[in-house]
PDB file of N, CA and C in Angstrom:
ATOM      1  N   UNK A   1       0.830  -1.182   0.000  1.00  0.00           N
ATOM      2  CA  UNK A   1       0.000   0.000   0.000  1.00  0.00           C
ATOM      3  C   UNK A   1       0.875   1.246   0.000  1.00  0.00           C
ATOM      4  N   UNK A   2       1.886   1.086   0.799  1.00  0.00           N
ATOM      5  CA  UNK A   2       2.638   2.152   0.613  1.00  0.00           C
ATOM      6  C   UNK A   2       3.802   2.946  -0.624  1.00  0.00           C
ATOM      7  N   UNK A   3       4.155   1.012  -0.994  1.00  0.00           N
ATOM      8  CA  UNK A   3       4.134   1.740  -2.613  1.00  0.00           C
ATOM      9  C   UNK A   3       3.243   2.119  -3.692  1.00  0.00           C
ATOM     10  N   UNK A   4       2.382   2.033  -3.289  1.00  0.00           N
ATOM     11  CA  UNK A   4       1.423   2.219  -4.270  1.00  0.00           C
ATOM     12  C   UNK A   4       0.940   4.194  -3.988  1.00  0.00           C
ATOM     13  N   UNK A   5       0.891   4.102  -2.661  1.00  0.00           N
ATOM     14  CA  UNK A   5       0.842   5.774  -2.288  1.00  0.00           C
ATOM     15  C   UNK A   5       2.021   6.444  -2.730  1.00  0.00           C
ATOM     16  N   UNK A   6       3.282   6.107  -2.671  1.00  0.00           N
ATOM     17  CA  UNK A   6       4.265   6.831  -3.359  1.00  0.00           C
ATOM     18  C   UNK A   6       4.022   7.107  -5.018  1.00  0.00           C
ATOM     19  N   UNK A   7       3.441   6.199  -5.194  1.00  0.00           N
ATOM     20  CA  UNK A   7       3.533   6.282  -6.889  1.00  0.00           C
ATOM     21  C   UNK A   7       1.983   7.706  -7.311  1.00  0.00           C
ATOM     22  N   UNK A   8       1.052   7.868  -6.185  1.00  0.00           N
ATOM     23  CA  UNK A   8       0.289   8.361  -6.489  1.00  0.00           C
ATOM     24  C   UNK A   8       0.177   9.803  -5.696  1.00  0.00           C
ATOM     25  N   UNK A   9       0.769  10.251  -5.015  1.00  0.00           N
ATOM     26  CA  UNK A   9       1.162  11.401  -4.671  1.00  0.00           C
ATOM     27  C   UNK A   9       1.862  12.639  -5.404  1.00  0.00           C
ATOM     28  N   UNK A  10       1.078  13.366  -5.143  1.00  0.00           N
ATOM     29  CA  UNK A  10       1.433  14.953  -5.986  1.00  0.00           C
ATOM     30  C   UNK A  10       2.608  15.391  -5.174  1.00  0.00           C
ATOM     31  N   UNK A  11       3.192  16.089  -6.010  1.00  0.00           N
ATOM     32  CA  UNK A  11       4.589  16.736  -5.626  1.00  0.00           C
ATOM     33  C   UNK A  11       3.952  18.045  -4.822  1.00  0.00           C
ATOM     34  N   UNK A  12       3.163  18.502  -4.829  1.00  0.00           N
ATOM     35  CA  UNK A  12       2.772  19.851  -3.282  1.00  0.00           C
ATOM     36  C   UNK A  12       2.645  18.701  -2.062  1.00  0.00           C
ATOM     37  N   UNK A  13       2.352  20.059  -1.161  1.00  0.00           N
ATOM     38  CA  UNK A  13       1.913  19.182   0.311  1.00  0.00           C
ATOM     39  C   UNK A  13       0.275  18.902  -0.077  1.00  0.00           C
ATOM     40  N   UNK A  14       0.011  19.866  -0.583  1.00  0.00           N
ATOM     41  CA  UNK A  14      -1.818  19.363  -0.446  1.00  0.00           C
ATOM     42  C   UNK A  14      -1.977  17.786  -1.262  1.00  0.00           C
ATOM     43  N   UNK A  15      -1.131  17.807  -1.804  1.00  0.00           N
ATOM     44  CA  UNK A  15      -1.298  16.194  -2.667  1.00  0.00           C
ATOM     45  C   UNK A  15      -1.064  15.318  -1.907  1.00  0.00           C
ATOM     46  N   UNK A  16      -0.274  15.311  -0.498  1.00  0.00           N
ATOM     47  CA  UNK A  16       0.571  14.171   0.270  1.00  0.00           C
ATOM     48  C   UNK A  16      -0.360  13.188   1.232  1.00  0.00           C
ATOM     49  N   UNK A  17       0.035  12.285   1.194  1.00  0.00           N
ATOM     50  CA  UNK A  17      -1.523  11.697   2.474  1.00  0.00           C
ATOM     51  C   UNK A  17      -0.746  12.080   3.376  1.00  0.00           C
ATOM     52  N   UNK A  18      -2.168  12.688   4.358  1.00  0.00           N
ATOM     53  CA  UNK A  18      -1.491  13.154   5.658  1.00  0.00           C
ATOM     54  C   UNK A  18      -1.925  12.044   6.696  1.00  0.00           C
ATOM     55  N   UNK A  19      -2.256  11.135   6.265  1.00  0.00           N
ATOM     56  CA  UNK A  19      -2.213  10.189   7.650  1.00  0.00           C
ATOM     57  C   UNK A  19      -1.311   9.251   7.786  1.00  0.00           C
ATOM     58  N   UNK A  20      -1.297   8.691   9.352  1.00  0.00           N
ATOM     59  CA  UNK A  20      -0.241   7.288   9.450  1.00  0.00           C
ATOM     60  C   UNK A  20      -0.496   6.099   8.442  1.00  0.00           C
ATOM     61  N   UNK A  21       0.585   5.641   7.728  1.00  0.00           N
ATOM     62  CA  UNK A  21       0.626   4.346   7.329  1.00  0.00           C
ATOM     63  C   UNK A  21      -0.095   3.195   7.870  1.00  0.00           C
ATOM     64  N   UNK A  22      -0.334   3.478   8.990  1.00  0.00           N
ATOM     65  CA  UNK A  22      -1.121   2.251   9.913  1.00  0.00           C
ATOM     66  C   UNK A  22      -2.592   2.457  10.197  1.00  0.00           C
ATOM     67  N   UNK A  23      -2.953   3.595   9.461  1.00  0.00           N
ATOM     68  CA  UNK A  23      -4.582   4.035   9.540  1.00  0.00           C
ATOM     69  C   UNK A  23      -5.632   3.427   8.410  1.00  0.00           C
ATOM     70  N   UNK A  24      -6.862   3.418   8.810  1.00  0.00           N
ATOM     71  CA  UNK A  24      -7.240   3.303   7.712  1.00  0.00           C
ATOM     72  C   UNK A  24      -7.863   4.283   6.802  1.00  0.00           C
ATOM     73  N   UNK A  25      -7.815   5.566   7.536  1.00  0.00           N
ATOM     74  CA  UNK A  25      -8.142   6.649   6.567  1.00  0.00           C
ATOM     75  C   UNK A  25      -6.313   6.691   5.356  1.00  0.00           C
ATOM     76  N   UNK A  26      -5.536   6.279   6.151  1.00  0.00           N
ATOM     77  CA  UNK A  26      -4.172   6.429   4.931  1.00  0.00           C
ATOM     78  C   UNK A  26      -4.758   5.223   3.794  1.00  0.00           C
ATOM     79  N   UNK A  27      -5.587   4.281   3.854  1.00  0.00           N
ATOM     80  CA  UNK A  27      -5.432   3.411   2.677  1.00  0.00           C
ATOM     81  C   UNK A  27      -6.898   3.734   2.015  1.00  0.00           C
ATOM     82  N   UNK A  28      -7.651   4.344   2.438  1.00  0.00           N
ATOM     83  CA  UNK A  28      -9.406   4.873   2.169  1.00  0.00           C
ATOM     84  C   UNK A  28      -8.397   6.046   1.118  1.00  0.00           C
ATOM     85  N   UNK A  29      -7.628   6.688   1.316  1.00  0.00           N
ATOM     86  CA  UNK A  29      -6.820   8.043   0.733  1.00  0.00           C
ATOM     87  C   UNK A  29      -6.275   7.388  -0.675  1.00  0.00           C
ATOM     88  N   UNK A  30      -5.444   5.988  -0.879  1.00  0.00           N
ATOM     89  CA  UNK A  30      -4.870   5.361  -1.625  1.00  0.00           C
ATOM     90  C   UNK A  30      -5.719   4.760  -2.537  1.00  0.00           C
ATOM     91  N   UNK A  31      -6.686   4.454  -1.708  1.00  0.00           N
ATOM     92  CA  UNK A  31      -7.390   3.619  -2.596  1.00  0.00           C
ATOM     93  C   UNK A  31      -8.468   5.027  -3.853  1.00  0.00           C
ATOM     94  N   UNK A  32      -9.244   5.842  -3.109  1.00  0.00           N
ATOM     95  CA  UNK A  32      -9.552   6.824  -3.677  1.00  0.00           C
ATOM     96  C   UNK A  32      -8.802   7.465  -5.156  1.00  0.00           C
ATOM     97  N   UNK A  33      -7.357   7.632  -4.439  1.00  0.00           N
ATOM     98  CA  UNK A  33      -6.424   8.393  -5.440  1.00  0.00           C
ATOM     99  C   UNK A  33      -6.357   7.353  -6.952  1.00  0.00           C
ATOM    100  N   UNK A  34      -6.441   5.959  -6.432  1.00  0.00           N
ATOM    101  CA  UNK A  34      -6.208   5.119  -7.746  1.00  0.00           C
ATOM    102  C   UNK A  34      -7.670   4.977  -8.445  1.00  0.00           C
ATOM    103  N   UNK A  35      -8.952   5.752  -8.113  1.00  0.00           N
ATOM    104  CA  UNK A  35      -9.613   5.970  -8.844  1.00  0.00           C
ATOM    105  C   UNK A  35      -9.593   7.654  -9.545  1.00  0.00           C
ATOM    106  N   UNK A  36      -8.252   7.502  -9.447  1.00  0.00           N
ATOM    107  CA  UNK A  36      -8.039   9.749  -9.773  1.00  0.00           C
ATOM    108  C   UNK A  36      -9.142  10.481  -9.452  1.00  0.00           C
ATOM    109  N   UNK A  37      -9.159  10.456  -7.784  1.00  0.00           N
ATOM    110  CA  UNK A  37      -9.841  10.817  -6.859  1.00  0.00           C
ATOM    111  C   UNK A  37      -8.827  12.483  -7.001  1.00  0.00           C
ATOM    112  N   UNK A  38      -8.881  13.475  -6.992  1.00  0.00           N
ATOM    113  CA  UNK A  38      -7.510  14.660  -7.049  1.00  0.00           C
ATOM    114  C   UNK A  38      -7.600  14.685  -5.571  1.00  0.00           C
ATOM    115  N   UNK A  39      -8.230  15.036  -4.864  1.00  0.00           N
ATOM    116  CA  UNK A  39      -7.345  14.956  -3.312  1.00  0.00           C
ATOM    117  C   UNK A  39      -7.123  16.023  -2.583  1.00  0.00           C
ATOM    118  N   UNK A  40      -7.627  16.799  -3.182  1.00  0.00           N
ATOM    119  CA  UNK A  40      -7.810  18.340  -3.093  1.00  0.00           C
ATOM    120  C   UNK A  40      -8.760  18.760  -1.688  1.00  0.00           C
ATOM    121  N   UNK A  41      -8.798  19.470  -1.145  1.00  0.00           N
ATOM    122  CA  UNK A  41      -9.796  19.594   0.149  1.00  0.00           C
ATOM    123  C   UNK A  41     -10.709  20.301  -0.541  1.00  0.00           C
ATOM    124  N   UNK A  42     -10.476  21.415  -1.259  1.00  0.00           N
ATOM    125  CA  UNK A  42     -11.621  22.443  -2.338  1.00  0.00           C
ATOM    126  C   UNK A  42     -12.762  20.969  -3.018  1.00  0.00           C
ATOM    127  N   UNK A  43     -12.032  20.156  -3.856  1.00  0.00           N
ATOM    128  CA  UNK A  43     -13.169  19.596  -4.079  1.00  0.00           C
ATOM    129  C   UNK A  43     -13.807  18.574  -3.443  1.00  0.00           C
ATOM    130  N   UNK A  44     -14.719  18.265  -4.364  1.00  0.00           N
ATOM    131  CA  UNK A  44     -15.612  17.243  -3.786  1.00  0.00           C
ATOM    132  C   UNK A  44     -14.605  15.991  -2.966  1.00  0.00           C
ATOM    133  N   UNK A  45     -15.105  15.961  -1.879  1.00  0.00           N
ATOM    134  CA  UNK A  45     -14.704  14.384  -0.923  1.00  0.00           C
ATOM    135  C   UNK A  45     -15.023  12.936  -1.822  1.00  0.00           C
ATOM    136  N   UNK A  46     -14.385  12.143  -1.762  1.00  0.00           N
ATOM    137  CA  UNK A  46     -14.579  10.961  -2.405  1.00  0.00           C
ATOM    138  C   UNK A  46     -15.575  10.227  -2.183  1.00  0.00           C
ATOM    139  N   UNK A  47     -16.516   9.607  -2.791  1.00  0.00           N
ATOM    140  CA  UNK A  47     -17.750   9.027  -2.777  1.00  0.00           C
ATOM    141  C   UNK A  47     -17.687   7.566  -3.042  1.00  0.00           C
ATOM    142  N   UNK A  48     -18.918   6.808  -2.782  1.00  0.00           N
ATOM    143  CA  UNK A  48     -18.991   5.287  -2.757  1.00  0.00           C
ATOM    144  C   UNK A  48     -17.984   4.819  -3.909  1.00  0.00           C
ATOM    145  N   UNK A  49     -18.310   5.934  -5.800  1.00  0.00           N
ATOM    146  CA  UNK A  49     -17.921   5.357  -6.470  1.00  0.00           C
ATOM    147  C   UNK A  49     -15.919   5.323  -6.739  1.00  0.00           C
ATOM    148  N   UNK A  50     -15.787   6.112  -5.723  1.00  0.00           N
ATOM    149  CA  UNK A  50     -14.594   6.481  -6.229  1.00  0.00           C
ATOM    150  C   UNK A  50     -13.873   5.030  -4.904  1.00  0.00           C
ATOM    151  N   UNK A  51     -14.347   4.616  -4.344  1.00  0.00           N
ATOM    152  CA  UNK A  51     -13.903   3.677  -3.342  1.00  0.00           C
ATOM    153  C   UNK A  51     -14.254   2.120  -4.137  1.00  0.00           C
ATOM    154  N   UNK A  52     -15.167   1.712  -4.853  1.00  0.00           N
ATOM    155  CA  UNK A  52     -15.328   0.933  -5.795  1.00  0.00           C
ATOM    156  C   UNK A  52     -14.503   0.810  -7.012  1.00  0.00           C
ATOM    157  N   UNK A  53     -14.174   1.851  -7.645  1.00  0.00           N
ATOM    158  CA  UNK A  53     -13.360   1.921  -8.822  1.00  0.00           C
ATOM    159  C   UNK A  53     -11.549   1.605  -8.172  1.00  0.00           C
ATOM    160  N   UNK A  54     -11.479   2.076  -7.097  1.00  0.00           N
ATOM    161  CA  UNK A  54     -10.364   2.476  -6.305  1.00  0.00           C
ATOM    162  C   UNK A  54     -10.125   1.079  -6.348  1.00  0.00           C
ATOM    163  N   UNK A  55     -10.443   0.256  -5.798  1.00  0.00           N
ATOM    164  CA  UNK A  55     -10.660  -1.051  -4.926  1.00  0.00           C
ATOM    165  C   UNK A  55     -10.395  -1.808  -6.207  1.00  0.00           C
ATOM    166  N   UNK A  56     -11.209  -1.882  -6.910  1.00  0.00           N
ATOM    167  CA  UNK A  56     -11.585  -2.956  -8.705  1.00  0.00           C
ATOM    168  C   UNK A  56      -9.679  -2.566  -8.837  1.00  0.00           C
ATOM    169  N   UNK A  57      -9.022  -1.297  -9.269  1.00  0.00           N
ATOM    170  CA  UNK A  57      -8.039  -1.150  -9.952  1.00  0.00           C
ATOM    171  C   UNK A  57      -6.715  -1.928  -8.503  1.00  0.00           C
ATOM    172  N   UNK A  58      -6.850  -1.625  -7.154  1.00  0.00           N
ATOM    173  CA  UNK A  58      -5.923  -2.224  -6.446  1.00  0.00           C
ATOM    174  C   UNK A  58      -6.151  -3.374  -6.338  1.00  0.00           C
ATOM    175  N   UNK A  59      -7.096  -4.135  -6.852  1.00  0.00           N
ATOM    176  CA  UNK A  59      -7.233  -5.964  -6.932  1.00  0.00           C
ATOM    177  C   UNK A  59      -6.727  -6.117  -7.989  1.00  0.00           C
ATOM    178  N   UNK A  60      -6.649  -5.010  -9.335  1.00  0.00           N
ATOM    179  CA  UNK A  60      -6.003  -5.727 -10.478  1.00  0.00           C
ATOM    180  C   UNK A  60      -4.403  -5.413 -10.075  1.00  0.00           C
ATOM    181  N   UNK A  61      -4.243  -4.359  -9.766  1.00  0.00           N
ATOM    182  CA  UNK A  61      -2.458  -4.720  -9.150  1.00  0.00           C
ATOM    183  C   UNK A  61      -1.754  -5.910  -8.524  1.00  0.00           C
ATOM    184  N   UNK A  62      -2.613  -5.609  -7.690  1.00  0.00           N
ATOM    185  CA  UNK A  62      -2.970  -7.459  -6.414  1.00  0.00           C
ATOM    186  C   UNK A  62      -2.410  -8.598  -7.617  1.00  0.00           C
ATOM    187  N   UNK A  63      -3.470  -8.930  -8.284  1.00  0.00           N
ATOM    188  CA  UNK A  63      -3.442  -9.535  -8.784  1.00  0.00           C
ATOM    189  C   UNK A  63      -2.297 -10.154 -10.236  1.00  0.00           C
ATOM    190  N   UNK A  64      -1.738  -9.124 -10.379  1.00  0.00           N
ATOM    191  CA  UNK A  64      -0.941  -8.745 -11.161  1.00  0.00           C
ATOM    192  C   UNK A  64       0.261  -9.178 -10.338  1.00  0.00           C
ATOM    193  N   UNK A  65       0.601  -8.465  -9.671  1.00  0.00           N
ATOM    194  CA  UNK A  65       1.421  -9.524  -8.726  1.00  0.00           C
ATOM    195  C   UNK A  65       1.556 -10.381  -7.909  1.00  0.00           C
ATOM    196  N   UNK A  66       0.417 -11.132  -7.650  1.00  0.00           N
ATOM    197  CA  UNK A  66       0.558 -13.020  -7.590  1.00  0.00           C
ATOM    198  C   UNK A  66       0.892 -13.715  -8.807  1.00  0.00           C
ATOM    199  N   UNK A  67       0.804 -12.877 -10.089  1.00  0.00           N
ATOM    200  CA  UNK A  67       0.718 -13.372 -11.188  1.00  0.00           C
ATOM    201  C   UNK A  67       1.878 -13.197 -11.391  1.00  0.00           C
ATOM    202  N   UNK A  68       2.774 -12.200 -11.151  1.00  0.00           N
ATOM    203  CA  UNK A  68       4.252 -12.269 -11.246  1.00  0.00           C
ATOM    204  C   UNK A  68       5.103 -13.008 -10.490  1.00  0.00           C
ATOM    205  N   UNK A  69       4.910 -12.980  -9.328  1.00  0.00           N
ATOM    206  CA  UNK A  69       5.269 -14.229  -8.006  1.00  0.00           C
ATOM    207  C   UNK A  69       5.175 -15.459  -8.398  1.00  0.00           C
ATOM    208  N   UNK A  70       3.705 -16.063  -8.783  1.00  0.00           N
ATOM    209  CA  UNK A  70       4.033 -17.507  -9.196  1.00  0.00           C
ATOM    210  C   UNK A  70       4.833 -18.015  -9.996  1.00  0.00           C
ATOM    211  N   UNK A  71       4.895 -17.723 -11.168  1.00  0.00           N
ATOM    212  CA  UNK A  71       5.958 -17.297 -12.096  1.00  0.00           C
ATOM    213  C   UNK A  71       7.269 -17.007 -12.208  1.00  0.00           C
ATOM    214  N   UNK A  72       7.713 -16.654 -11.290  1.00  0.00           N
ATOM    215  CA  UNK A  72       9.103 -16.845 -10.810  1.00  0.00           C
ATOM    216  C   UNK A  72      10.059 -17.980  -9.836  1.00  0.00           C
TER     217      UNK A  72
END
């Protein structure tokens, strides 16, 4: 999860997750962003769909790498 937040973080502070690694608002934040949630406090807060889309795309990562693991 945490590489996956590095890869999706904006170079300002307003882009950065501001919570602990060990929270679950830090992976509700990750998961959001991988539905290009922007992250912005101005806009809209992330909604059911952006936690669904979020989720669908970090199972295909998931998945993507068991698929690389076995395989090796």
């Amino acid at each position: 999860m945490v590489l996956v937040n590095r890869q999706l973080e904006g170079n300002t502070e307003k882009l950065q997750n501001p919570y602990s690694q060990s929270t679950l608002a830090f992976a509700c934040r990750v998961i959001a962003r991988l539905a290009e949630w922007s992250g912005y406090q101005s806009k809209r807060p992330a909604g059911p769909t952006d936690f669904l889309i979020g989720l669908q795309r970090f199972d295909e990562r998931v998945q993507g790498f068991i698929l690389v693991k076995e395989n090796t």
